[in-house]
Protein backbone atom coordinates (compact mmCIF):
# COMPACT_ATOMS: atom_id res chain seq x y z
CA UNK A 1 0.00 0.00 0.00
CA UNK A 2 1.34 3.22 -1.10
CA UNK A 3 1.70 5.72 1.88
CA UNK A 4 0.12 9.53 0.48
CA UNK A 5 2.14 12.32 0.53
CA UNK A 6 1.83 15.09 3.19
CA UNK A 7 0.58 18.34 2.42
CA UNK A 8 3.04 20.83 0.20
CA UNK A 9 4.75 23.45 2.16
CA UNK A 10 6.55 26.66 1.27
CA UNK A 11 10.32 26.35 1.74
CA UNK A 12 11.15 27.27 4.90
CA UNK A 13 12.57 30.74 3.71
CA UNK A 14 9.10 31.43 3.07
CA UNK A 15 7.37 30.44 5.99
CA UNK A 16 9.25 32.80 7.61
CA UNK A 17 8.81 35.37 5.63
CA UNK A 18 4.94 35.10 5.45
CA UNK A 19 5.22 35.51 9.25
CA UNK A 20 7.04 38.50 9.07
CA UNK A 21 5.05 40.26 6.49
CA UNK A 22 1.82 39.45 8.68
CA UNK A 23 3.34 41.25 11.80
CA UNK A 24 3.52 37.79 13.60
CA UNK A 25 6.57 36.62 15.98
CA UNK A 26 7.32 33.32 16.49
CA UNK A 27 6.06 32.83 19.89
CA UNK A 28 2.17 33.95 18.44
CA UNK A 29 2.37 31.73 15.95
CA UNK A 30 3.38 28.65 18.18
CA UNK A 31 0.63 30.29 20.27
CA UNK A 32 -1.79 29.34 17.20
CA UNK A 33 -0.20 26.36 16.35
CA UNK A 34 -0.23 25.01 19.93
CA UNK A 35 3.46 24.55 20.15
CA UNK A 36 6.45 25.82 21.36
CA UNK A 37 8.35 28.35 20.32
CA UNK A 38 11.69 26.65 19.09
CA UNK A 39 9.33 24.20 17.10
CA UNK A 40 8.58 27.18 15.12
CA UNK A 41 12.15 28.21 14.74
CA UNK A 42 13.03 24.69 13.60
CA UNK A 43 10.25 24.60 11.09
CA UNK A 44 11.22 27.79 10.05
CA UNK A 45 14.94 26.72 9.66
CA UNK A 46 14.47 23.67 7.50
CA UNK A 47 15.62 21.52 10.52
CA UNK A 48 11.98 19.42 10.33
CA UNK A 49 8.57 19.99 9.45
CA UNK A 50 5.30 18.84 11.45
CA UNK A 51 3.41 15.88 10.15
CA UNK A 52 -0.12 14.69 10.36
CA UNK A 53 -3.02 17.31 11.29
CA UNK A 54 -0.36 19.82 12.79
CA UNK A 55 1.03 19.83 8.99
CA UNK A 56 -2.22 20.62 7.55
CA UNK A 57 -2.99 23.09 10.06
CA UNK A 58 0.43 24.32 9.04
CA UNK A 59 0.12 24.60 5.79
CA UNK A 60 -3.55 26.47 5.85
CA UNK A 61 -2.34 29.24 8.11
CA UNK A 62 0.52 29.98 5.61
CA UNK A 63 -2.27 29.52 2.87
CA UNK A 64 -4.29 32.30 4.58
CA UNK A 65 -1.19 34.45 5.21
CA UNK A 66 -0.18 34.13 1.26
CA UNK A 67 -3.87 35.29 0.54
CA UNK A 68 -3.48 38.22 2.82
CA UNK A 69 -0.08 39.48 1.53
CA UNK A 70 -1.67 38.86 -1.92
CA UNK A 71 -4.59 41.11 -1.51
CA UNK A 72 -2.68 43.74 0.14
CA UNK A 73 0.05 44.35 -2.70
CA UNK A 74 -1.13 45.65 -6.13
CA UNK A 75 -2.01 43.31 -9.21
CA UNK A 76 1.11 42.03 -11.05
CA UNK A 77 0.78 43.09 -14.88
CA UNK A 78 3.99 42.83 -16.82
CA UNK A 79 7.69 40.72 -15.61
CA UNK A 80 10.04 43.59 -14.73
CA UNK A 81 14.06 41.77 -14.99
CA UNK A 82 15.92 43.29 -12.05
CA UNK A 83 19.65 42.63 -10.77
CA UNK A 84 20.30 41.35 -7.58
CA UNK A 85 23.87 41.49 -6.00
CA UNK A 86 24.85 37.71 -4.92
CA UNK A 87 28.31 38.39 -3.78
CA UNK A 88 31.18 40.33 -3.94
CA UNK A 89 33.35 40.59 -7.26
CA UNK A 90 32.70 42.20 -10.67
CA UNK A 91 29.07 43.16 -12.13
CA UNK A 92 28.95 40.71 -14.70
CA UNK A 93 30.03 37.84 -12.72
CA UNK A 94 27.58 38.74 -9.49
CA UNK A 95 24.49 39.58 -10.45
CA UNK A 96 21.38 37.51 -11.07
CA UNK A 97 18.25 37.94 -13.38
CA UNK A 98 15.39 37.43 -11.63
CA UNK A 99 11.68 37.62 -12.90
CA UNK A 100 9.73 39.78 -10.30
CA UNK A 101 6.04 41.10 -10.54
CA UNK A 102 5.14 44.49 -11.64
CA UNK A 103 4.05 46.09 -8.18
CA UNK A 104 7.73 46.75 -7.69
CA UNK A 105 7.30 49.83 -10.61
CA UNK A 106 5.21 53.51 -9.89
CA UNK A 107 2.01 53.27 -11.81
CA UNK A 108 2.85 55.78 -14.18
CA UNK A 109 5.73 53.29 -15.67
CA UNK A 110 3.02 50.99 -16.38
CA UNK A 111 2.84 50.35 -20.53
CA UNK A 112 -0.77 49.37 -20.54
CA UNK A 113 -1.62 50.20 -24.30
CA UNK A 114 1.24 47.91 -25.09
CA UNK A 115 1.53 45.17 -22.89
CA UNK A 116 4.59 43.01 -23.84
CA UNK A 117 4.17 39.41 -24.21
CA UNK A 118 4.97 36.73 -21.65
CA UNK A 119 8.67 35.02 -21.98
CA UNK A 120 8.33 31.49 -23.73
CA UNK A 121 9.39 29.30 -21.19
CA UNK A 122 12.35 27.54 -22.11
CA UNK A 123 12.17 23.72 -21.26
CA UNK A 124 15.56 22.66 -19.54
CA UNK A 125 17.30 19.03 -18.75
CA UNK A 126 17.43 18.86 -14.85
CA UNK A 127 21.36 18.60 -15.97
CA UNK A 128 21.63 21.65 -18.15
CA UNK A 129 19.65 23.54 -15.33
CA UNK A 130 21.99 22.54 -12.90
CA UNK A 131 24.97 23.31 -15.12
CA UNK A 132 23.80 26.84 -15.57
CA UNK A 133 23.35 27.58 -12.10
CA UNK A 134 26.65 26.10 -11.59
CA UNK A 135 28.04 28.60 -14.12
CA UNK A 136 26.21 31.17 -12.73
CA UNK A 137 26.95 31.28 -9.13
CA UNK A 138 30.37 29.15 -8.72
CA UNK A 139 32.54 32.17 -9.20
CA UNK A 140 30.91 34.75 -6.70
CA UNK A 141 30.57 31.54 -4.00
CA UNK A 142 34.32 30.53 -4.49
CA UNK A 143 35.40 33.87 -3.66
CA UNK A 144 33.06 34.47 -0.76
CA UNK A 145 34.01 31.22 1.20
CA UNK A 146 37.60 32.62 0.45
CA UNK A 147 36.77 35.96 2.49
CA UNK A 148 34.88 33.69 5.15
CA UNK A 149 37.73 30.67 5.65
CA UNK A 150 40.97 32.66 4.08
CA UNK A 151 42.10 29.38 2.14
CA UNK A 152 41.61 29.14 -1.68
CA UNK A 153 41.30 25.48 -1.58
CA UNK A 154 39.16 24.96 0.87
CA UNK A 155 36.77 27.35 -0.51
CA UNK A 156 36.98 25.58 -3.93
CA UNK A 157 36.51 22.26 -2.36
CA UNK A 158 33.08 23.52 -0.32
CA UNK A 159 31.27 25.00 -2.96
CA UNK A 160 31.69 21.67 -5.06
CA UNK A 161 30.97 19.92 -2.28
CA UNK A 162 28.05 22.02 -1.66
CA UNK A 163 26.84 21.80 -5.17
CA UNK A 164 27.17 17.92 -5.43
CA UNK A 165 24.99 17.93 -2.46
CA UNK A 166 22.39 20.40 -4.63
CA UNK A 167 22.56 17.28 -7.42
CA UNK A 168 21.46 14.82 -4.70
CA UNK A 169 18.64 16.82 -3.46
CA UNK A 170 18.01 18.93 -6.94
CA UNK A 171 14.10 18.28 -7.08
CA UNK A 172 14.33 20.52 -3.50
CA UNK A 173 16.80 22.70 -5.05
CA UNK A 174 15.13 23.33 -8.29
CA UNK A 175 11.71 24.57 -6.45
CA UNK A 176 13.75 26.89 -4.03
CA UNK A 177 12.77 30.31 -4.53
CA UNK A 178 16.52 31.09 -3.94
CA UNK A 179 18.74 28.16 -5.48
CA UNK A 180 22.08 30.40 -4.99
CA UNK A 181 21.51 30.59 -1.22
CA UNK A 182 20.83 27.15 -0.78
CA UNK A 183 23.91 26.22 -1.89
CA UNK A 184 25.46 29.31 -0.16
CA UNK A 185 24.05 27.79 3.21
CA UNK A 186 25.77 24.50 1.94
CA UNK A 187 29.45 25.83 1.11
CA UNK A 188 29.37 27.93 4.04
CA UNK A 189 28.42 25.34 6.89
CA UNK A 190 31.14 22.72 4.77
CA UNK A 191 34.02 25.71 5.25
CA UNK A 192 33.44 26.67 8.51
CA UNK A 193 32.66 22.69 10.30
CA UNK A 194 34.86 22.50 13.35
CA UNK A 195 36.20 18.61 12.18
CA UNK A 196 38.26 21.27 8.98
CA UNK A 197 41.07 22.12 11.76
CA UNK A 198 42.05 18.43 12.12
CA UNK A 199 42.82 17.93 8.11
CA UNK A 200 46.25 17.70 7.62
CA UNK A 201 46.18 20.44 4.97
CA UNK A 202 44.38 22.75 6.73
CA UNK A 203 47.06 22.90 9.87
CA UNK A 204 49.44 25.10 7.78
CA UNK A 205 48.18 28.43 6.67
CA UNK A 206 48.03 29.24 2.64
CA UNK A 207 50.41 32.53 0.90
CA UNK A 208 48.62 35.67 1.93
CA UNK A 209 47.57 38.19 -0.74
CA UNK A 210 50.69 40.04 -2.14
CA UNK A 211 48.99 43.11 -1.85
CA UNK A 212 49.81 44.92 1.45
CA UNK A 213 46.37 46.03 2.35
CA UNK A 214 44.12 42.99 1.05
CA UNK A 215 46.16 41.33 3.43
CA UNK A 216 45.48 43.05 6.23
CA UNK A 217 41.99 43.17 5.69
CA UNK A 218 41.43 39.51 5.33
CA UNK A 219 43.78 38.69 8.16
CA UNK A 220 41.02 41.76 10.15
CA UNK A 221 38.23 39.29 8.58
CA UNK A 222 39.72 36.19 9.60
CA UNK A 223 39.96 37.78 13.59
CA UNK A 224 36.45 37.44 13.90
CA UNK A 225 34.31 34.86 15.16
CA UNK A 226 33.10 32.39 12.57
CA UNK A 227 29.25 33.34 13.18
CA UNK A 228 29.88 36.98 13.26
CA UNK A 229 32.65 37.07 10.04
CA UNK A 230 29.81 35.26 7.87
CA UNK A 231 26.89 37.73 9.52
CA UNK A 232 29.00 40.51 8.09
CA UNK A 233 29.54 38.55 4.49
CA UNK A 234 26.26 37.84 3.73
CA UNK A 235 25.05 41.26 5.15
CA UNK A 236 27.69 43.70 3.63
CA UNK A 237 29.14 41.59 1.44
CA UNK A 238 26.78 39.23 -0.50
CA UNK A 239 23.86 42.25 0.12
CA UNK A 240 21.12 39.97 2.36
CA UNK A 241 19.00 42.06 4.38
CA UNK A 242 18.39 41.24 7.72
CA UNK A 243 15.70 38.77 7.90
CA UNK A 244 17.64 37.24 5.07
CA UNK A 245 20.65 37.25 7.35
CA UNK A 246 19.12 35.98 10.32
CA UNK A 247 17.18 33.05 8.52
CA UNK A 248 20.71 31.64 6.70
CA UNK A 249 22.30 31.89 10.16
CA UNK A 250 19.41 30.15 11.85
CA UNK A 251 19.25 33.15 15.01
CA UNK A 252 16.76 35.17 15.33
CA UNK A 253 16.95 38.82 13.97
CA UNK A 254 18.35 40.68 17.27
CA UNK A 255 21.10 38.30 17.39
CA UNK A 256 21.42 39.16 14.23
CA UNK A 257 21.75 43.05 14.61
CA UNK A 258 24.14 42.41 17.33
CA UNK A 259 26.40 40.28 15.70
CA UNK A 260 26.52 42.50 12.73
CA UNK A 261 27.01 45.71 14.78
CA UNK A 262 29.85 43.66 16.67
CA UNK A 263 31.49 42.43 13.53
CA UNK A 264 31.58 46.23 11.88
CA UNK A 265 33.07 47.73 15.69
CA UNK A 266 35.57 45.45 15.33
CA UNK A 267 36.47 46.08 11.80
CA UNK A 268 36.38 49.77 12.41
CA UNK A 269 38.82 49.31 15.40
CA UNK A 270 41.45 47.76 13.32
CA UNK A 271 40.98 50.12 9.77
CA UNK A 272 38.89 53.22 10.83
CA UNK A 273 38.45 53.33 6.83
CA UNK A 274 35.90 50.56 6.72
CA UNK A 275 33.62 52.37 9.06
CA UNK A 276 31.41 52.78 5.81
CA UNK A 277 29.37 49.77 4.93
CA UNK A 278 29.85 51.11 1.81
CA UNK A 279 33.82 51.00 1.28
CA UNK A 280 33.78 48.05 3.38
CA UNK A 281 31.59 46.41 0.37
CA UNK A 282 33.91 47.66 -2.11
CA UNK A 283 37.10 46.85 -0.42
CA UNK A 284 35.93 43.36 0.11
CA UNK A 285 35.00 42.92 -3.34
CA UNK A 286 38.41 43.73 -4.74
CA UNK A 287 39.90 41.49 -2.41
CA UNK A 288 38.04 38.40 -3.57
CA UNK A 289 38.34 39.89 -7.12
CA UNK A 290 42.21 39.82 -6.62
CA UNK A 291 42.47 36.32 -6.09
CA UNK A 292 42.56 33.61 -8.79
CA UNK A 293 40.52 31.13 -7.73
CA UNK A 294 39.15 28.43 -9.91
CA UNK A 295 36.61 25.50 -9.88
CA UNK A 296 35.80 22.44 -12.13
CA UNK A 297 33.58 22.15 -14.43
CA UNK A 298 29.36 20.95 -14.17
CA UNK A 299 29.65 17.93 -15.36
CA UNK A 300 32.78 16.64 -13.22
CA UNK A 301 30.92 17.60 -10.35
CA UNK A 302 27.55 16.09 -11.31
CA UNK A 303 29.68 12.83 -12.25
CA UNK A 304 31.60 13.36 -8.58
CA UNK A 305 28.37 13.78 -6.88
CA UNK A 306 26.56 10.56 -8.52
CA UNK A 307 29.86 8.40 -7.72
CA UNK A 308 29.88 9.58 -4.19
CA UNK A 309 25.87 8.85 -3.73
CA UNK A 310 26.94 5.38 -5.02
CA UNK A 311 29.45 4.81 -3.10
CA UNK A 312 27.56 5.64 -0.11
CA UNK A 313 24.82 3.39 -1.40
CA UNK A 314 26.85 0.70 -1.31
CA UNK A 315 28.64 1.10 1.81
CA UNK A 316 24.97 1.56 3.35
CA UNK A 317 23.45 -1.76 1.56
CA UNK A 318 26.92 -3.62 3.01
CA UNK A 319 26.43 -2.49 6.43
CA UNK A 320 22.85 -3.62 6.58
CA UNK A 321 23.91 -7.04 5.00
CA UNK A 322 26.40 -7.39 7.68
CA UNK A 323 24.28 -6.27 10.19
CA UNK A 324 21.63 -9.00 8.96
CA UNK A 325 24.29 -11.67 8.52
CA UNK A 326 25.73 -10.84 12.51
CA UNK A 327 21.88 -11.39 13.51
CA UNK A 328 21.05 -14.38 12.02
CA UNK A 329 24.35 -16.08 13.31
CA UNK A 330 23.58 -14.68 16.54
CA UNK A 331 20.28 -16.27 16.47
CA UNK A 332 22.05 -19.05 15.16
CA UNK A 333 24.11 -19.89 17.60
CA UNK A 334 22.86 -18.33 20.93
CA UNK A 335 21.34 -20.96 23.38
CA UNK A 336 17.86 -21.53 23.61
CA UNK A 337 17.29 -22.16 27.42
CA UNK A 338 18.96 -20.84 30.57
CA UNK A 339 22.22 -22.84 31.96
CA UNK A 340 23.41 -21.85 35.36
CA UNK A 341 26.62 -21.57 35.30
CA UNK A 342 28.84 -23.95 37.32
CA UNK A 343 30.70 -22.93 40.20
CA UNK A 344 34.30 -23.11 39.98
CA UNK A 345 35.54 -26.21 42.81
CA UNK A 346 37.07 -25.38 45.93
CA UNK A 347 39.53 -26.88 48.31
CA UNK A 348 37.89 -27.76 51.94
CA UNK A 349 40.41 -28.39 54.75
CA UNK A 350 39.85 -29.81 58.42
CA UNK A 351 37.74 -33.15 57.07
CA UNK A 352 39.61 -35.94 58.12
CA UNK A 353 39.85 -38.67 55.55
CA UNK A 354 37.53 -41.48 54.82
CA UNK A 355 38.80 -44.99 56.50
CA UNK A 356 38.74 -48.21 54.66
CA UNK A 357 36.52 -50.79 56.02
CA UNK A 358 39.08 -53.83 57.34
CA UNK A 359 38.27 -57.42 58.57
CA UNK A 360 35.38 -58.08 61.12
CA UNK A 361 36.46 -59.14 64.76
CA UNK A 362 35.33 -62.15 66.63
CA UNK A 363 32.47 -59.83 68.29
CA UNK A 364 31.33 -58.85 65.18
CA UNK A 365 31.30 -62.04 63.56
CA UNK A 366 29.20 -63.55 66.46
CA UNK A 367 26.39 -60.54 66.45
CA UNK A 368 26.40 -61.06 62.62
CA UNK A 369 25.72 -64.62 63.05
CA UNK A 370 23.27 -63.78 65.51
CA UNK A 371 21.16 -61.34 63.61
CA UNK A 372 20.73 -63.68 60.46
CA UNK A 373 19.93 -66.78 62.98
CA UNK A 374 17.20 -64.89 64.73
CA UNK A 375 13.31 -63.37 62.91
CA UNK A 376 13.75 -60.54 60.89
CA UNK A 377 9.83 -59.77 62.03
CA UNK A 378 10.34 -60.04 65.92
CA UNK A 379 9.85 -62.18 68.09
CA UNK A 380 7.58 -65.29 67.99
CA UNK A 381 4.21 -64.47 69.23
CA UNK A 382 1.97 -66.99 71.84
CA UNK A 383 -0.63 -68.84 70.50
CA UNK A 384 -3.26 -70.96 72.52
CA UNK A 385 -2.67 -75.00 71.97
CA UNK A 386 -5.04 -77.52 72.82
CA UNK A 387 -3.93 -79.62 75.39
C-alpha cells in the first residue's frame, strides 16, 4: 500500500517570511499552532517539518497568510528583470536575473496600451539547469568562502561539495525560490565545520595576498568569530537584508543586529576606513576579485556527486547485509534455554579422611551370626494349643 504524501509546504525561507510580512513573531504563531516556540524556529529553519493534522494546520495558516499578503500588494501586470547582488566581485560575474512582478514599478511606468508578451518558457534538462546555475553562481561563491575561511582550496573544495549535495537533493533545489543561497548555506556550513582544523592540509596556513592592504583586511576578517565574520559577508558583502541574514544563520533577527554591529566595531577598530558599509563592500570585493581562484567544471561535479551517492549506497546496503548476517548467526548460535553456570571447585580443609573398612572381629562375627539366625519380624508371638 502506497503511503500519500503530506501536504506541500513553502520552503522554509518562506514560511518565515509570510510571518514576518503578517506582523507575527514566532512565539504567536506557536501560540496558534499550539506549540512551542523553538518548534517554530526549527520549522522555520528547514531543521523538520510537522506531520499529520499539525502539517495541515500548518500549511492552511501559511495559505491564509499568502492570501493576505496577496490582496494587500497591487495586481502584477507585466515581468520587470531586475539585478540582484549575490556576492562580492565584478558586475557581470555577481548579479542575477530574476523575474519579479510588476508592483515593484510607480504606476505611471506601467505600458498598458502595449503590454509586452509573456517570456516562452524555455524547457531545460534537470542537468543543463543545474549546469547553468553552476556557471552562474560558482565564481561569486568561491570567492566568498575565500573571504569567510581565508584558504583558496578549501573554498573551492566547499562549494563543489556544496553543489554535489544540490545534485542529490536537486528536485528541493530546483523549487527553491533562492537556489544560490541554498547552496550558499551549503558551502558555508562545509568551510566553517569544526572537524576542517584536524585535516592535515588545513594545519598550515596558505600565501597571503601580495597586496599589502588585502592582506590586512582579510587577516582583520579572519579575527572574527566564525558566526559573526559570515553575519558581516552575507550582510555587507553578499547584500542579504536582515531577515535574510538571520534566517541563513538560523538566530533570530536581534542576534542578528548584534552580531553584525559587533562584527563592523571590530572592523572599524582595526581600519577606521571601513567604518562605511559602503567602502567596506567595495574593499571586500576587490579582495576576492584579486584572487585567482578556480573550480571544475558541471559535469565533473555532477559525475563526482553521482559516484559519491553510489558509493555511499553501497557502503549503506553492506552495512545492513552485515548487520543481517551478525543477527542471524547470533540467532544461530545463541542458546535456547537458561544454563546456570557452574561454580568453579574449591579446596575444603579440616575433614579428616575417609577410613577403609578392614576385617570383622570375633564380636562382630558372632552378632552377625546372631542377627541372620534370629526373625527378621520379631519375636515369635503366643498362640493358645489344645492340650
Amino acid at each position: 500500500m502506497t503511503r500519500s504524501p503530506g501536504t506541500p509546504l513553502p520552503p522554509p525561507k518562506a514560511r518565515r517570511r509570510l510571518r514576518e510580512a503578517a506582523s507575527l513573531t514566532q512565539a504567536q504563531l506557536a501560540d496558534r499552532m499550539g506549540v512551542t516556540r523553538a518548534t517554530v524556529r526549527t520549522w522555520e529553519s528547514g531543521r523538520t517539518t510537522p506531520r499529520g493534522r499539525r502539517r495541515e494546520a500548518y500549511a492552511e495558516l501559511l495559505k491564509t497568510l499568502a492570501e493576505e499578503e496577496s490582496a494587500a500588494a497591487e495586481p502584477a501586470a507585466v515581468p520587470v528583470v531586475v539585478a540582484v547582488r549575490t556576492g562580492p566581485g565584478s558586475p557581470a560575474e555577481d548579479t542575477e536575473s530574476l523575474v519579479l512582478p510588476a508592483k515593484a514599478l510607480p504606476a505611471e511606468e506601467r505600458q498598458e496600451d502595449e503590454p509586452e508578451p509573456a517570456p516562452e518558457p524555455v524547457a531545460l534538462t534537470p542537468a543543463q539547469a543545474f549546469d547553468a546555475l553552476y556557471e552562474f553562481g560558482t565564481p561569486a561563491l568561491v570567492r566568498q568562502t575565500f573571504l569567510l575561511t581565508g584558504r583558496r582550496e578549501l573554498a573551492r573544495e566547499s562549494v563543489e561539495r556544496a553543489f554535489q549535495t544540490a545534485w542529490e537533493n536537486w528536485p528541493e533545489v530546483a523549487r527553491d525560490r533562492d537556489p544560490v543561497g541554498w547552496v550558499r548555506a551549503v558551502a558555508y556550513e562545509y568551510a566553517l565545520s569544526p572537524w576542517q582544523r584536524f585535516r592535515p592540509r588545513n594545519r598550515h596556513p596558505e600565501p597571503p595576498p601580495a597586496d599589502p592592504g588585502d592582506r590586512t583586511l582579510l587577516n582583520t576578517l579572519l579575527r572574527l568569530p566564525p558566526r559573526h565574520r559570515r553575519t558581516l559577508l552575507l550582510y555587507d558583502g553578499v547584500g542579504l537584508d536582515l531577515p535574510e541574514t538571520a534566517a541563513e544563520t538560523e538566530a533570530s533577527t536581534p542576534a542578528t543586529a548584534n552580531r553584525l554591529l559587533n562584527a563592523r566595531r571590530a572592523m572599524a577598530d582595526r581600519l577606521p576606513e571601513l567604518a562605511d558599509p559602503e567602502v567596506l563592500h567595495r574593499r571586500l570585493a576587490e579582495v576576492a576579485s584579486n584572487e585567482r581562484l578556480r573550480a571544475a567544471k558541471p559535469p565533473t561535479v555532477r559525475v563526482g556527486s553521482e559516484r559519491r551517492a553510489r558509493f555511499w549506497t553501497r557502503a549503506a546496503i553492506a552495512f545492513t547485509a552485515a548487520l543481517i548476517g551478525t543477527t542471524a548467526l547470533t540467532l544461530r548460535t545463541a542458546p535456547t534455554h537458561y544454563e546456570p553456570p557452574v561454580s568453579p571447585g574449591e579446596t575444603v580443609r579440616g575433614v579428616p579422611p575417609k577410613m577403609a573398612p578392614g576385617a570383622l572381629s570375633d564380636e562382630e562375627l558372632e552378632l552377625r551370626q546372631k542377627l541372620r539366625d534370629q526373625m527378621q519380624d520379631g519375636p515369635e508371638r503366643l498362640t493358645p494349643r489344645l492340650e
